[in-house]
C-alpha atoms as a PDB file:
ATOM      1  CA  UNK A   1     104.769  87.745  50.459  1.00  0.00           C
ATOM      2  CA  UNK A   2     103.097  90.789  52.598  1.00  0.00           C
ATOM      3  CA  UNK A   3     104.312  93.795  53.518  1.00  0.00           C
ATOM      4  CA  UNK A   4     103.115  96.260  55.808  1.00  0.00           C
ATOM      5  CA  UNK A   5     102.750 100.217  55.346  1.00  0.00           C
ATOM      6  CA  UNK A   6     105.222 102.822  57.797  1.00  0.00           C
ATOM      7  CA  UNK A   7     101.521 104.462  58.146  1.00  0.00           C
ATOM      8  CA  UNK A   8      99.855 101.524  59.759  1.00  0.00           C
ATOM      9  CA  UNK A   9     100.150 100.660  63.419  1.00  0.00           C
ATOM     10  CA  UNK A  10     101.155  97.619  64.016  1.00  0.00           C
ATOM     11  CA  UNK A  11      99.269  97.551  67.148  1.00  0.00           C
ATOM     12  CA  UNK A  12      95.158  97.785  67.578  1.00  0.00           C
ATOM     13  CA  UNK A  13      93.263 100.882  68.101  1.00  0.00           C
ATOM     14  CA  UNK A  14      94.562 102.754  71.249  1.00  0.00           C
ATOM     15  CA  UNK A  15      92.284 103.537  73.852  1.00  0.00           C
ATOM     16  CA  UNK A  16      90.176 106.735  73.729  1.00  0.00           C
ATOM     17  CA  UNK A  17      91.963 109.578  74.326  1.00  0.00           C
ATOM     18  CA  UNK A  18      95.599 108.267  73.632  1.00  0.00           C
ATOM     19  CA  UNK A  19      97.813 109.043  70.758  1.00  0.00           C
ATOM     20  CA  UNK A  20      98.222 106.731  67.931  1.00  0.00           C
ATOM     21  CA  UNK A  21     101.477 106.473  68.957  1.00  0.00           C
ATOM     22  CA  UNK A  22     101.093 105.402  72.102  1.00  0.00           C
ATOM     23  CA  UNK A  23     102.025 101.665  73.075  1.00  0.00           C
ATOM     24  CA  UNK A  24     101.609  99.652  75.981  1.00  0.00           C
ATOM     25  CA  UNK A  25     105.163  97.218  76.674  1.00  0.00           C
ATOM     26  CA  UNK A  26     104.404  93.295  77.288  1.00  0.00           C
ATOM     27  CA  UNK A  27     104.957  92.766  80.927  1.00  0.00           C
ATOM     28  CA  UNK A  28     106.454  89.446  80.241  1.00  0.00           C
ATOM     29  CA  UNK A  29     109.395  91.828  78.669  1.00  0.00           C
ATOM     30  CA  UNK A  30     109.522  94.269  81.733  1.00  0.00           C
ATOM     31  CA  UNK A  31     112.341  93.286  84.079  1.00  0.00           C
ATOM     32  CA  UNK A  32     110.803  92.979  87.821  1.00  0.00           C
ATOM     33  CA  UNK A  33     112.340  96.221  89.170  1.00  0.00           C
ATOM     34  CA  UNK A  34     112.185  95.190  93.028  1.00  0.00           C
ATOM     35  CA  UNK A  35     112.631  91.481  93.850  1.00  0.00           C
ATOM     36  CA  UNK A  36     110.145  89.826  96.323  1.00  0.00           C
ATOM     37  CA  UNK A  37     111.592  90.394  99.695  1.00  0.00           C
ATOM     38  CA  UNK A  38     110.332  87.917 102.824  1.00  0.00           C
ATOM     39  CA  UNK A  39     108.069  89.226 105.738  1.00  0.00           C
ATOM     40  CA  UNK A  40     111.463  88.801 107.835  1.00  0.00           C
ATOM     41  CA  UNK A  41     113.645  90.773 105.864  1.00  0.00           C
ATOM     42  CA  UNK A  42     111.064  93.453 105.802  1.00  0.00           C
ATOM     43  CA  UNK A  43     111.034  93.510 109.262  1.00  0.00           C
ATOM     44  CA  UNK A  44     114.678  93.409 109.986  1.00  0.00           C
ATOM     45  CA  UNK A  45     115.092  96.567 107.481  1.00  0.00           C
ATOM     46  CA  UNK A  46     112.534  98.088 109.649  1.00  0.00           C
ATOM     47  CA  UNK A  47     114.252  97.206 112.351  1.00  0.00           C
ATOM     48  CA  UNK A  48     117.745  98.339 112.274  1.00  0.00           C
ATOM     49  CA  UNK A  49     116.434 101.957 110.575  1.00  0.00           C
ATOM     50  CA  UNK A  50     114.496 102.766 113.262  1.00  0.00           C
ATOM     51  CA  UNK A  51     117.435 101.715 115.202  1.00  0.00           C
ATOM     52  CA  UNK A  52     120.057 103.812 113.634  1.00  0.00           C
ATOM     53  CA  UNK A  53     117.355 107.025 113.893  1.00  0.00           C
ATOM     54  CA  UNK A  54     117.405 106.332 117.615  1.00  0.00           C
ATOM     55  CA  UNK A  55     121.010 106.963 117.773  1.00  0.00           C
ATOM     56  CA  UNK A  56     120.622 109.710 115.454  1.00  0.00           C
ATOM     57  CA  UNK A  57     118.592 111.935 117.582  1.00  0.00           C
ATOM     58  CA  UNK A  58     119.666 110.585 120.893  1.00  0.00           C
ATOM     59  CA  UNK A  59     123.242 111.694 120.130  1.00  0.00           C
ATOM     60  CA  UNK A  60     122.952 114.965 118.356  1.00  0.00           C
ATOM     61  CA  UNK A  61     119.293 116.071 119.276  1.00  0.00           C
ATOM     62  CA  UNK A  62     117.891 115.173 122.640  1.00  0.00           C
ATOM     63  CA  UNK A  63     118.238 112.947 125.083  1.00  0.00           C
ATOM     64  CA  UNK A  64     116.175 111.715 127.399  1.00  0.00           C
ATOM     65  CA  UNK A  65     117.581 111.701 131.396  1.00  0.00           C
ATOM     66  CA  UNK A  66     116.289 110.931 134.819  1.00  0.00           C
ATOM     67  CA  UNK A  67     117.410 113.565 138.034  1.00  0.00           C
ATOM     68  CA  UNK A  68     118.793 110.921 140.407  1.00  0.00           C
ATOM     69  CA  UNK A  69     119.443 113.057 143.775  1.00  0.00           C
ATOM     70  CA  UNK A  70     118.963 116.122 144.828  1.00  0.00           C
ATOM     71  CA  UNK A  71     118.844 119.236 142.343  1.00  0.00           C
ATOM     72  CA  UNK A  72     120.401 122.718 142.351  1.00  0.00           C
ATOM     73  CA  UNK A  73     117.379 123.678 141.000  1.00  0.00           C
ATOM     74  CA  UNK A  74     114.275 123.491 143.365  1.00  0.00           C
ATOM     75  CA  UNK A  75     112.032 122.789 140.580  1.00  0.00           C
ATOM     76  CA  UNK A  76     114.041 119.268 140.106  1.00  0.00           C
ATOM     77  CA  UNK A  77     113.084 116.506 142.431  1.00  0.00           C
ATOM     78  CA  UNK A  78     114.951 112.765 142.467  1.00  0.00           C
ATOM     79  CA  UNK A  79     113.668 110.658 139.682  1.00  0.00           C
ATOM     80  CA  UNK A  80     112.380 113.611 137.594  1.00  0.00           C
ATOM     81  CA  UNK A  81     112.452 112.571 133.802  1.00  0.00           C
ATOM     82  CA  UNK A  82     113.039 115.479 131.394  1.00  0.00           C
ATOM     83  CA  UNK A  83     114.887 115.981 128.395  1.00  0.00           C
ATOM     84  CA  UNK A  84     118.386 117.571 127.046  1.00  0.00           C
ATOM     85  CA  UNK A  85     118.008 119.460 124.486  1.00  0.00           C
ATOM     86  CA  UNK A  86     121.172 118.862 122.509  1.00  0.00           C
ATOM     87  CA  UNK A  87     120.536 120.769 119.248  1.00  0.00           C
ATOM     88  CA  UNK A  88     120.884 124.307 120.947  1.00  0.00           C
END
């Protein structure tokens, strides 16, 4: 029968520079922390957050308008673009 010693790794030299106690885990034991999405799915998720951060900013932040008309303001002609600064 064989025994081994508490004082003896169980495990090979570690690499220079590492403590002794240092041990690498088996990545067959790892669990696979983020499964393997599809190209579509990325692009979906991509999608629909750039989406939702358009409505974001265009409803609390600025939006974007076109003068259609005459102005008040002589500086504003018809079909101006400028934007509304909503955050003020």
């Amino acid at each position: 029968m064989h025994t081994v010693d508490d004082d003896v790794p169980a495990t090979p030299n570690p690499p220079a520079g590492q403590p002794a106690s240092f041990r690498q885990p088996e990545m067959s034991s790892m669990p696979n922390p983020m499964p393997k999405v599809g190209g579509l799915g990325l692009w979906v998720r991509d999608l629909l957050v750039s989406a939702v951060a358009s409505v974001l900013i265009i409803t609390f932040l600025y939006q974007p308008v076109r003068v259609e008309g005459t102005s008040m303001l002589p500086r504003l002609d018809d079909r101006d673009r400028l934007f509304i600064n909503k955050f003020v």
